[in-house]
Protein backbone atom coordinates (compact mmCIF):
# COMPACT_ATOMS: atom_id res chain seq x y z
CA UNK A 1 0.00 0.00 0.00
CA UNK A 2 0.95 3.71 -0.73
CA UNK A 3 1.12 6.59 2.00
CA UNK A 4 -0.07 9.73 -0.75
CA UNK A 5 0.40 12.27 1.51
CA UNK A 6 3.38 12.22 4.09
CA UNK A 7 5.72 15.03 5.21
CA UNK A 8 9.04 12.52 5.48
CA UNK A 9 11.87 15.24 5.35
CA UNK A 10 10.34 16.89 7.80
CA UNK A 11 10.68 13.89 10.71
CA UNK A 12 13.54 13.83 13.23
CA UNK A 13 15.03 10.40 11.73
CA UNK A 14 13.80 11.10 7.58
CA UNK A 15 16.58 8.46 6.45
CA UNK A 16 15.49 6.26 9.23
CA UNK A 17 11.63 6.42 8.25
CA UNK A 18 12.36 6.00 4.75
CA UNK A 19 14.86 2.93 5.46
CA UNK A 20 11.72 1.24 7.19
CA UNK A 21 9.13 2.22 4.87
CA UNK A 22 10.58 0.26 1.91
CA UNK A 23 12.19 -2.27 4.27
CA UNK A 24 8.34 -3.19 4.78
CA UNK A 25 7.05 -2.63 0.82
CA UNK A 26 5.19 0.82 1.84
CA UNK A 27 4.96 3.35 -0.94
CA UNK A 28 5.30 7.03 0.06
CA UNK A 29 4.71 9.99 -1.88
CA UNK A 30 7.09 12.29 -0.24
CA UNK A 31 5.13 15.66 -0.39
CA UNK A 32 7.41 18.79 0.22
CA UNK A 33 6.22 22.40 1.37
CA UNK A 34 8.88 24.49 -0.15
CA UNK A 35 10.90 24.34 -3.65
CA UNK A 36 14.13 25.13 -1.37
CA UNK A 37 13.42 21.71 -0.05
CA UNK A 38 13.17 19.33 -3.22
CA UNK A 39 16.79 19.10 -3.80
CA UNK A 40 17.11 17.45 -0.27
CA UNK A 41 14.37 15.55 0.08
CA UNK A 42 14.64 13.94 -3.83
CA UNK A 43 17.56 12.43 -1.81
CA UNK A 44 15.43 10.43 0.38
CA UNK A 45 14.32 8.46 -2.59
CA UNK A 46 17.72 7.50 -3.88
CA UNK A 47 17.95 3.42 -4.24
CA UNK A 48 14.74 3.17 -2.36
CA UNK A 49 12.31 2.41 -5.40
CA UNK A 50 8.74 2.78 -3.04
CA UNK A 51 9.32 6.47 -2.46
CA UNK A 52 8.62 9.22 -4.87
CA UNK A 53 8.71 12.78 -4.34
CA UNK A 54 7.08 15.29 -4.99
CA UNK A 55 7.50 19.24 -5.35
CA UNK A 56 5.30 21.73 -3.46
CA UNK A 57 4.72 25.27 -1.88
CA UNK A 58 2.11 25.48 0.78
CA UNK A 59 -0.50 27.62 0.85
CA UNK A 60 0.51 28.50 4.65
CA UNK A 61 3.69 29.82 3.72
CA UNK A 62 2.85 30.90 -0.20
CA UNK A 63 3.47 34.61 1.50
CA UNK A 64 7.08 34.09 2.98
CA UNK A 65 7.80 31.74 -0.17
CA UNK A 66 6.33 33.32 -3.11
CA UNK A 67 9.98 34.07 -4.93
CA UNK A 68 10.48 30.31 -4.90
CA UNK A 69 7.48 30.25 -7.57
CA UNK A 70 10.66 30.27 -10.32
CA UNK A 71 12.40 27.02 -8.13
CA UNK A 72 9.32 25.44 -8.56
CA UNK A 73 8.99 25.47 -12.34
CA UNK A 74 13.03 24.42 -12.42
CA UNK A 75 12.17 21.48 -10.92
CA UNK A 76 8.90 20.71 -11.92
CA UNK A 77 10.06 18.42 -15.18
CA UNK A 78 12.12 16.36 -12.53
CA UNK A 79 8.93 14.46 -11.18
CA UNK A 80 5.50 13.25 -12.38
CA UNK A 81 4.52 14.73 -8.56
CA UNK A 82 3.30 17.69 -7.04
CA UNK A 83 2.25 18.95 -3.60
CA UNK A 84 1.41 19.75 -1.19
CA UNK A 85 0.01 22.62 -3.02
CA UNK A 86 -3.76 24.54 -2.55
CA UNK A 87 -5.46 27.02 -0.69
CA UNK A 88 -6.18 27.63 2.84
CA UNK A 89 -8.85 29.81 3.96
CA UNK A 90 -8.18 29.82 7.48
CA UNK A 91 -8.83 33.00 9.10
CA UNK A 92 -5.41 33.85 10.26
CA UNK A 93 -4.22 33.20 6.98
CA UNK A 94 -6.90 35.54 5.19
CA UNK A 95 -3.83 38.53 5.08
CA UNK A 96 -1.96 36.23 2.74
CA UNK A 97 -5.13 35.05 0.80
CA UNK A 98 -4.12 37.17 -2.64
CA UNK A 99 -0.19 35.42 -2.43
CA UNK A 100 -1.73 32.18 -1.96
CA UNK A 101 -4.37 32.51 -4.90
CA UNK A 102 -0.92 33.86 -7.35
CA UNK A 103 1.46 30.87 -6.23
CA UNK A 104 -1.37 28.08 -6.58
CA UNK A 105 -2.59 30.08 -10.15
CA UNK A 106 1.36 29.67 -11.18
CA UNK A 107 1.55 26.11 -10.17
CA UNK A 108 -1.35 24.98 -11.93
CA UNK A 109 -0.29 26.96 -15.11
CA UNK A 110 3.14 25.33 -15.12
CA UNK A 111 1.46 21.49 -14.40
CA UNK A 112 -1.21 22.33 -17.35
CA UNK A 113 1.38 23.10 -19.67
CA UNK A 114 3.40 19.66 -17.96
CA UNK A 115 0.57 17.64 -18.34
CA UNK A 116 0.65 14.20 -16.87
CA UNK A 117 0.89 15.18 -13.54
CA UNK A 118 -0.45 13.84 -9.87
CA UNK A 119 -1.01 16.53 -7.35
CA UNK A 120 -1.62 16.77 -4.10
CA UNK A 121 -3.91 19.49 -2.80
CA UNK A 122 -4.82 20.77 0.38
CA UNK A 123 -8.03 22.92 0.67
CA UNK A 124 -8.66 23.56 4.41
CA UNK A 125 -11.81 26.06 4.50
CA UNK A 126 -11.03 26.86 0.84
CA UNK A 127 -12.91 23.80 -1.17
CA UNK A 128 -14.57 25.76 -3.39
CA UNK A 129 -12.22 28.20 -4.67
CA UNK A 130 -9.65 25.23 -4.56
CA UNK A 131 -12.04 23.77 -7.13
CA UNK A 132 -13.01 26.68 -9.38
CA UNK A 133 -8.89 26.73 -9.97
CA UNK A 134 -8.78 23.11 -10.94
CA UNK A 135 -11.86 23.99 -13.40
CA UNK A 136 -10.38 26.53 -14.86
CA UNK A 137 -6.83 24.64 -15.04
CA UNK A 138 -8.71 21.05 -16.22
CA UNK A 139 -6.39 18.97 -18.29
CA UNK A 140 -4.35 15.64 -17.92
CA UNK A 141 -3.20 16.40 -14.42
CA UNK A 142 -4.73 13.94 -11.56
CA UNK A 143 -5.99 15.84 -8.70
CA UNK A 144 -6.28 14.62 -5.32
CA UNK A 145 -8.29 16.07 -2.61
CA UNK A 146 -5.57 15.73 0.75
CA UNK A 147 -7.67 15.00 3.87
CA UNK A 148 -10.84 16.92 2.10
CA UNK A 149 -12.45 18.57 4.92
CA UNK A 150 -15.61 20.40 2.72
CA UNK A 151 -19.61 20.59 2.82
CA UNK A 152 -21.38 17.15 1.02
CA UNK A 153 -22.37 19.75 -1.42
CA UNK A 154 -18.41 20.72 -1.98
CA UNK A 155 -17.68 16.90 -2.29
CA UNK A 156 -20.44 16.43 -4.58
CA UNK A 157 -18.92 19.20 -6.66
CA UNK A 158 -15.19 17.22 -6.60
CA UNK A 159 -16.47 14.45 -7.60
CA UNK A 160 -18.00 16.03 -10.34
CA UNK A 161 -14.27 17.41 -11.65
CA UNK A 162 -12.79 13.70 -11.44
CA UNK A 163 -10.77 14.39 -8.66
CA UNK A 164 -9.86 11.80 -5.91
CA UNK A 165 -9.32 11.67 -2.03
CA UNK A 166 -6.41 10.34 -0.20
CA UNK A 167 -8.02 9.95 4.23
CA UNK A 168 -6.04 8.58 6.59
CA UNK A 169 -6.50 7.43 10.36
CA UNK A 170 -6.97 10.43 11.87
CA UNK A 171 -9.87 11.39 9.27
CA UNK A 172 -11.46 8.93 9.73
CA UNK A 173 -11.46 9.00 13.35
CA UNK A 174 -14.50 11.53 13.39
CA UNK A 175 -18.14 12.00 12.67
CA UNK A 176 -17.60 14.35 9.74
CA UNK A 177 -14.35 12.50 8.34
CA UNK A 178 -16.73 9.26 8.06
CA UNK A 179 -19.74 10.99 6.73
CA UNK A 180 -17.89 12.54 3.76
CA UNK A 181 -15.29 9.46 3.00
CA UNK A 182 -18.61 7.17 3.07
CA UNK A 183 -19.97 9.54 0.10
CA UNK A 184 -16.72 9.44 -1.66
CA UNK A 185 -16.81 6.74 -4.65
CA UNK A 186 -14.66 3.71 -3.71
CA UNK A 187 -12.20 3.66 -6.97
CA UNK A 188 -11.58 7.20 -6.24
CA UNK A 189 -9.94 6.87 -2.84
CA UNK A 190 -6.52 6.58 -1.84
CA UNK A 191 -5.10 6.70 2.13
CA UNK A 192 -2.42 8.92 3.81
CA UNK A 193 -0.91 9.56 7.24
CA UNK A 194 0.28 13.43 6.59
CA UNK A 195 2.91 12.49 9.10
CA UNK A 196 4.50 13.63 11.12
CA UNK A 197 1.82 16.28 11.76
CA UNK A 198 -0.84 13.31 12.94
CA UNK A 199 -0.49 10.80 15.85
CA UNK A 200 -1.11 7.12 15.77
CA UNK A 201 -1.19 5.14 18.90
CA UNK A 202 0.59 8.41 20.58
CA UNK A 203 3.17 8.97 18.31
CA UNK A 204 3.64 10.50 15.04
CA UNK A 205 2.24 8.81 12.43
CA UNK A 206 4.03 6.91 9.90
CA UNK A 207 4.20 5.58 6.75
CA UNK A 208 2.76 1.78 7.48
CA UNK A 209 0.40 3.27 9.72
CA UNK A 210 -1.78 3.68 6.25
CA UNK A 211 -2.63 -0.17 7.32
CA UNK A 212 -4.76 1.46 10.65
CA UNK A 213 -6.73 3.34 7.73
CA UNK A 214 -7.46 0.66 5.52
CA UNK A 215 -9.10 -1.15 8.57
CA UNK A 216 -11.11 1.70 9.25
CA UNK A 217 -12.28 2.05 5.48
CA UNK A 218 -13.30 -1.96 5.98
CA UNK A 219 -15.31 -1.05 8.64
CA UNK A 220 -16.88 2.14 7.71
CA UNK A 221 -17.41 -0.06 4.19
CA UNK A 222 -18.84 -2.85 6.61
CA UNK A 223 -16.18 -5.04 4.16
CA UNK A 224 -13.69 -7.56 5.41
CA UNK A 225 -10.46 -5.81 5.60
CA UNK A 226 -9.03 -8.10 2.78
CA UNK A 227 -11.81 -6.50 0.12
CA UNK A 228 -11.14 -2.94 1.88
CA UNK A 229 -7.11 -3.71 1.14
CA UNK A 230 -8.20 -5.35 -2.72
CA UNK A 231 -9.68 -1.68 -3.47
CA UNK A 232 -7.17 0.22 -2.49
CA UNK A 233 -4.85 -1.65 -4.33
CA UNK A 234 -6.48 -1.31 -7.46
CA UNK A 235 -7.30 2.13 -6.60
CA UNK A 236 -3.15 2.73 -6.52
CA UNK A 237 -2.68 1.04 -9.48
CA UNK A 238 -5.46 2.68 -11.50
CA UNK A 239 -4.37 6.09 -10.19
CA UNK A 240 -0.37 5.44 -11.41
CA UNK A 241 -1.48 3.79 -14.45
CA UNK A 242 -2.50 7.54 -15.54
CA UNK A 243 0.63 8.86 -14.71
CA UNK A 244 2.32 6.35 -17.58
């Protein structure tokens, strides 16, 4: 199974994390926050073949990191990847709304004319202007909604635009999590940790901890976790197979 949304260079022990995650046959997508950081973190990935990276700016720093926009687009034809990228409409972030809206425009510009890309998007209190971009930007990239956190109408409306989900543990630990992943389609949904900013068991999340997910999908699916781990399979496979 594949981890589609996990922070590694940013744990205490990356090399150590890494080392274990293909030691036990986990895919990560190894989502960075700023183009400074891609050279570094690529490095994670070197002779470990379950780990891919992937180049982002985040919408919580798109202020402070803006004039890394150019880094980006250097990088950009080194990986089929990107994230974590998006909008965040929290309110203490609402001063650095029109930098956020210019860095995520950019990004999506530079993956349209790409093509072929996976992203992964984060749209904290910002679904639907997260999803008017993608509209507008529509081509042969593959979205996918990180930890989507919207109304059921917003969902609705993401499903409609072919993008998919990646939910992990902590998600799905709550009322609303459930409620929206249990309207999401099943061949559209993917699982994540976004460690090492989530706990599992008291402790940062990791990779492999995408197995406590799948068991929760079985259940909220009322599957056996076998079926549950069948889907998700496919699910990866279908989702890479566009990237080829």
């Amino acid at each position: 199974m594949i981890d589609f949304h996990c922070h590694l260079d940013l744990y205490p022990d990356p090399h150590e994390v890494a080392a274990e995650a293909q030691r036990r046959g986990i895919g990560v997508l190894s989502v960075t926050t700023t183009p400074s950081a891609w050279q570094g973190t690529s490095k994670l990935a070197v002779g470990r073949s379950a780990i891919k990276t992937a180049i982002g700016l985040h919408p919580q720093i798109a202020r402070e990191r803006k004039h890394e926009i150019g880094l980006f687009e250097r990088y950009l034809p080194e990986t089929q990847f990107v994230g974590e990228i998006g909008l965040d409409g929290s309110p203490e972030l609402r001063a650095s709304w029109s930098d956020q809206e210019l860095v995520f425009e950019r990004i999506l510009r530079a993956c349209g004319e790409a093509g072929n890309k996976v992203l992964s998007v984060h749209s904290r209190r910002a679904a639907d202007p997260v999803m008017a971009m993608l509209e507008k930007h529509k081509g042969t990239n593959t979205p996918i909604l990180h930890w989507f956190s919207g109304t059921q109408s917003q969902l609705k409306r993401a499903i409609g635009i072919d993008c998919w989900f990646s939910v992990g543990p902590s998600m799905l630990a709550g009322a609303k999590g459930k409620s929206l992943v249990a309207k999401m389609p099943k061949n559209r949904i993917l699982l994540e940790t976004d460690g090492p900013f989530t706990q599992f068991r008291q402790t940062s999340s990791k990779p492999w901890d995408v197995a406590e997910a799948c068991r929760l999908l079985a259940n909220l699916w009322e599957e056996e976790h076998g079926a549950a781990e069948q889907q998700i399979r496919y699910n990866e496979g279908a989702l890479l197979g566009l990237t080829r």
